[in-house]
Protein backbone atom coordinates (compact mmCIF):
# COMPACT_ATOMS: atom_id res chain seq x y z
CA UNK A 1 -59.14 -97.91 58.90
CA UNK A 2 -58.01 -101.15 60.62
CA UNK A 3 -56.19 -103.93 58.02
CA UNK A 4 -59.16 -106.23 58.76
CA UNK A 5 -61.49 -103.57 57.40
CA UNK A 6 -59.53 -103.21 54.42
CA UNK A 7 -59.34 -106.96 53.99
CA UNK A 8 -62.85 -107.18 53.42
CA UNK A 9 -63.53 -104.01 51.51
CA UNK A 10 -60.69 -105.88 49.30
CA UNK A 11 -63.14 -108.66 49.25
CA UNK A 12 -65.91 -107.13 49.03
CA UNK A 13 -65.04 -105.40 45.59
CA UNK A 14 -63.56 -108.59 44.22
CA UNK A 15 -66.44 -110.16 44.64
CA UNK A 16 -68.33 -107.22 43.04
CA UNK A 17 -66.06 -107.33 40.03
CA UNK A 18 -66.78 -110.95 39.74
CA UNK A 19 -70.36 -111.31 39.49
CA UNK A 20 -70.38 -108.30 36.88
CA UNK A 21 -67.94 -110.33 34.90
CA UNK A 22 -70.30 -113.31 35.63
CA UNK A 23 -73.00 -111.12 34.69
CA UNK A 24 -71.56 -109.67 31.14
CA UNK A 25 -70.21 -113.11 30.25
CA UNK A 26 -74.44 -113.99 30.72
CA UNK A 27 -74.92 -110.84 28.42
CA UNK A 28 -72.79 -111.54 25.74
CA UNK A 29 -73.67 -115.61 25.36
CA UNK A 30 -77.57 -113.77 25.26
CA UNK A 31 -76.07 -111.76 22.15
CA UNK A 32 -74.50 -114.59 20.30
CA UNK A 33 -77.56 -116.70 20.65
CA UNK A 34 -79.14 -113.82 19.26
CA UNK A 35 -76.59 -114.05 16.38
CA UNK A 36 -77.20 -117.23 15.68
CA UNK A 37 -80.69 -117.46 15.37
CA UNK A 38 -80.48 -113.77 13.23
CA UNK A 39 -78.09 -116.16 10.96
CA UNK A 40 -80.97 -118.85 10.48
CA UNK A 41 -83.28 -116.25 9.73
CA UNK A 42 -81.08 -114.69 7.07
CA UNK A 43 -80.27 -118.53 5.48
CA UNK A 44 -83.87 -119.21 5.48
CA UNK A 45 -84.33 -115.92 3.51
CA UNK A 46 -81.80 -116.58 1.29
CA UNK A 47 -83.14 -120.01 0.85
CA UNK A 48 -86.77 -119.05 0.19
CA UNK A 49 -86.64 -115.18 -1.43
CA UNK A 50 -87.59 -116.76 -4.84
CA UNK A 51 -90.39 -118.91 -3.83
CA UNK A 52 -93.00 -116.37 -4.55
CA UNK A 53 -95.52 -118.85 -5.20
CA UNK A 54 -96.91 -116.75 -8.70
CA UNK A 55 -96.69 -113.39 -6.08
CA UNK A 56 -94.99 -110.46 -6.21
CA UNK A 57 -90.91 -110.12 -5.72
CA UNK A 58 -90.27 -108.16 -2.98
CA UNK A 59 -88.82 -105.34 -5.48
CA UNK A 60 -92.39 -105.27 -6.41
CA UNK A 61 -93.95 -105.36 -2.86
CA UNK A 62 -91.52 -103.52 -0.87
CA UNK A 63 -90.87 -99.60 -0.20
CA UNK A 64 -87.18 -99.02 -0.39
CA UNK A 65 -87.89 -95.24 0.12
CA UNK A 66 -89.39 -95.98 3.84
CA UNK A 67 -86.94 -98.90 4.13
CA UNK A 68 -84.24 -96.48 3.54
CA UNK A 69 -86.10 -93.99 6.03
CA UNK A 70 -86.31 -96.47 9.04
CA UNK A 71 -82.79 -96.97 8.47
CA UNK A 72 -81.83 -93.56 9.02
CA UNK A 73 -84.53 -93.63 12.24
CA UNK A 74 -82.34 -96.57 13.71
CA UNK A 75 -78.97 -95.10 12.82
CA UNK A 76 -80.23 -92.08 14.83
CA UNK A 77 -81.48 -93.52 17.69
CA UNK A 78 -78.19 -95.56 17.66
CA UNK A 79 -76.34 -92.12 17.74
CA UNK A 80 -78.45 -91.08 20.84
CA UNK A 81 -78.26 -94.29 22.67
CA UNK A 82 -74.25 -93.49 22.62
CA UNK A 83 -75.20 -89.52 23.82
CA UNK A 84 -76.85 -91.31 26.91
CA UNK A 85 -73.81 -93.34 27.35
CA UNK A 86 -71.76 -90.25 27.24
CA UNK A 87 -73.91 -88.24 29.75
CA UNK A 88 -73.69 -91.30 32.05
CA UNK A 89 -69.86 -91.38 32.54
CA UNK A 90 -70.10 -88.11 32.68
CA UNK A 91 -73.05 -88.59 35.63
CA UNK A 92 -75.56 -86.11 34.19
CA UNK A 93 -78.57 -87.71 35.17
CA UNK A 94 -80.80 -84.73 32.82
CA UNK A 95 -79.17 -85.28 29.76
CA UNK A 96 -79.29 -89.15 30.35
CA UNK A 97 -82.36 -89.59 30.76
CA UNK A 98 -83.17 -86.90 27.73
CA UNK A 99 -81.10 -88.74 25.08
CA UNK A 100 -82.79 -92.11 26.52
CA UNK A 101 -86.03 -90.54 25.93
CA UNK A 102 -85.29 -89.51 22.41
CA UNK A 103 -83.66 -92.84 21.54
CA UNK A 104 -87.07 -94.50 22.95
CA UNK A 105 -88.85 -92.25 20.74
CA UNK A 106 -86.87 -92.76 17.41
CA UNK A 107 -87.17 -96.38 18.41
CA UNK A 108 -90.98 -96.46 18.44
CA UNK A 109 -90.92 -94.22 14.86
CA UNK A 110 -88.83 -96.78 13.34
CA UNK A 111 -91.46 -99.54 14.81
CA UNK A 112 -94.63 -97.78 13.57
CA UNK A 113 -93.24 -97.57 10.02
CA UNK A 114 -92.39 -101.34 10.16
CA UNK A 115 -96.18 -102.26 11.73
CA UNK A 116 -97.42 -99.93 9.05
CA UNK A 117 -95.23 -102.07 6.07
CA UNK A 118 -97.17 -105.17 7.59
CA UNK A 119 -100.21 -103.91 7.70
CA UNK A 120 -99.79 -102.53 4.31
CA UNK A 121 -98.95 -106.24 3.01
CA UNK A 122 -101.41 -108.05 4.99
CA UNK A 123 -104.21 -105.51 3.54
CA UNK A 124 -103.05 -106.46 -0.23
CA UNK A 125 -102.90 -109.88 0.64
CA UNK A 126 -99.29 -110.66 0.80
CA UNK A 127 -99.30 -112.11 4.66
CA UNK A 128 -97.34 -114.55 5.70
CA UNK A 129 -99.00 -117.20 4.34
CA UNK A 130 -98.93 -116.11 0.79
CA UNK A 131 -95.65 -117.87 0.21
CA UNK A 132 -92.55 -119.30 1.47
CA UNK A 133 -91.11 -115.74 0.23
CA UNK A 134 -93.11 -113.64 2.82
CA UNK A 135 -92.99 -116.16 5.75
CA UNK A 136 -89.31 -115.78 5.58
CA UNK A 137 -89.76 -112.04 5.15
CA UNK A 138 -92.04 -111.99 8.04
CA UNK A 139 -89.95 -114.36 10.31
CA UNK A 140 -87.00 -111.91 9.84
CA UNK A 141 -88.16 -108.57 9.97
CA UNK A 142 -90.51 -109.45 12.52
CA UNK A 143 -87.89 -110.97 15.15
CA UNK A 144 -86.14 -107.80 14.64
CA UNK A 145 -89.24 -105.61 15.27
CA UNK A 146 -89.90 -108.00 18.43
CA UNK A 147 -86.38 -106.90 19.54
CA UNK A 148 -87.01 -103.85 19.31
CA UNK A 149 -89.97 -103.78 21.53
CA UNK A 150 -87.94 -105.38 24.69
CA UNK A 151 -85.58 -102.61 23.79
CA UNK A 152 -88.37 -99.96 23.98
CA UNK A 153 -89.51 -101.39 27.21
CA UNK A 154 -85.77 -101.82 28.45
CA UNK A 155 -85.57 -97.99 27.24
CA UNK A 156 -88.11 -97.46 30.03
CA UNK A 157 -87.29 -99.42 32.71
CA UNK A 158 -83.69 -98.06 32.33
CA UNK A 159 -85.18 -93.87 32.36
CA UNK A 160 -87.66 -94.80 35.42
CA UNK A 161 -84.46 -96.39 37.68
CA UNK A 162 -82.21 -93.04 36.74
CA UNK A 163 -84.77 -91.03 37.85
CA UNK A 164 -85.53 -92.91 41.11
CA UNK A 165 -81.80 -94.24 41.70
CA UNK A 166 -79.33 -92.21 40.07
CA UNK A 167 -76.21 -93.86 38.97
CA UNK A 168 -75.71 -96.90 41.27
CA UNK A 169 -73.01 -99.56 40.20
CA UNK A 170 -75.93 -102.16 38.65
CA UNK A 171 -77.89 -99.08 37.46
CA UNK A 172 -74.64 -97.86 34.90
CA UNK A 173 -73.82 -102.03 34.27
CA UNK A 174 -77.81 -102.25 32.85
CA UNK A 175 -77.26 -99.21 30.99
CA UNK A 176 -73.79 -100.44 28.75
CA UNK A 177 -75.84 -103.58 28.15
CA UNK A 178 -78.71 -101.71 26.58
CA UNK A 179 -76.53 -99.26 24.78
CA UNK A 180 -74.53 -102.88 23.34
CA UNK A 181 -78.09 -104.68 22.99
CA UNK A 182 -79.42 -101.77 20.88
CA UNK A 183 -76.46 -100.90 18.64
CA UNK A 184 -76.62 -104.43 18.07
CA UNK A 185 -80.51 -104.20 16.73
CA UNK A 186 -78.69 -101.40 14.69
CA UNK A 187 -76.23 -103.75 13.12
CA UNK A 188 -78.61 -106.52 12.25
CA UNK A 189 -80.61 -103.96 10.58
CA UNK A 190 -78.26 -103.06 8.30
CA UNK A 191 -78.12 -106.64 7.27
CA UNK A 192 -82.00 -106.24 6.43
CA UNK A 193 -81.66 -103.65 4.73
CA UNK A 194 -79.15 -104.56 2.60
CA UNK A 195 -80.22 -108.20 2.03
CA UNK A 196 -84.16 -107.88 2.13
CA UNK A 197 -84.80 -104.60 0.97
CA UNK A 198 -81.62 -103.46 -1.36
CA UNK A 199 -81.01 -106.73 -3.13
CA UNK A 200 -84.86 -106.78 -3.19
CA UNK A 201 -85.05 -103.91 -5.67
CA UNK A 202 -82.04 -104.64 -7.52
């Protein structure tokens, strides 16, 4: 291979390597935007959880037994996600898009039992607009659940371009960002369920 050729393969890849950093630097500003309005949400919570306006408390209106069992939903489909991740360094496009697959469909459990716990509340008539308590509630746990759902339909974008692609280099970039993006649902999670549902009961 001539020197010229190897000049701009030596280009070529720096400028690769630069737009990915260009492009995770975009990722991670996305997250701690993300953080910051998850932070609002919390402070409004925190700010609001004893305005019941003569309702319920939520240790009267919640259900820490499915609370607790969405938890354990999202902490396995957080375990999965990081199987895919596994399988794709590994280039094993089967097992890939299997533990995607599972991790979609843990995903969509965990978001059936939260529609459900809406429904549920909306039915009794403790919506949204029964208080400043369950506005907050809803404002909260429903960004999260609307999360999820971009990460559902990430889930399947992501299994549709391994099957068709294969392991290109924007292909395996897409796929760290969803693993990151969806432990990262995971995380905030844990913050619900600790300050919404756990403190709820206490």
């Amino acid at each position: 291979m001539s020197e010229t050729n190897l000049t701009e393969r030596a280009e070529l890849q720096a400028e690769r390597a630069a737009t990915d950093s260009r492009r995770l630097f975009g990722f991670w500003t996305y997250i701690m935007t993300d953080c910051v309005l998850f932070a609002s949400l919390f402070a409004t919570y925190a700010v609001l959880h004893n305005s019941t306006f003569g309702g319920e408390p939520g240790g009267k209106l919640f259900d820490l037994h499915g609370a607790l069992a969405e938890t354990l939903i999202l902490l396995t489909s957080s375990f999965t996600c990081g199987l895919a991740m596994v399988a794709v360094r590994r280039r094993n496009r089967n097992q890939t898009v299997l533990w995607l697959a599972i991790t979609f469909l843990l995903g969509a459990a965990f978001l059936t039992m939260e529609l459900t716990e809406f429904n549920h509340l909306i039915a009794q008539g403790d919506s949204w607009r029964r208080s400043g308590f369950l506005s907050a509630f809803f404002a909260l746990v429903g960004t999260h659940g609307l999360h999820i759902t971009i990460g559902l339909a990430w889930l399947i974008a992501m299994i549709v371009k391994v099957v068709r692609i294969g392991f290109s280099r924007a292909t395996v970039r897409r796929l760290m960002m969803l693993s990151y993006f969806w432990h990262f649902l995971d995380a905030v999670w844990i913050f619900i369920f600790t300050v919404v549902y756990l403190m709820g009961v206490a």
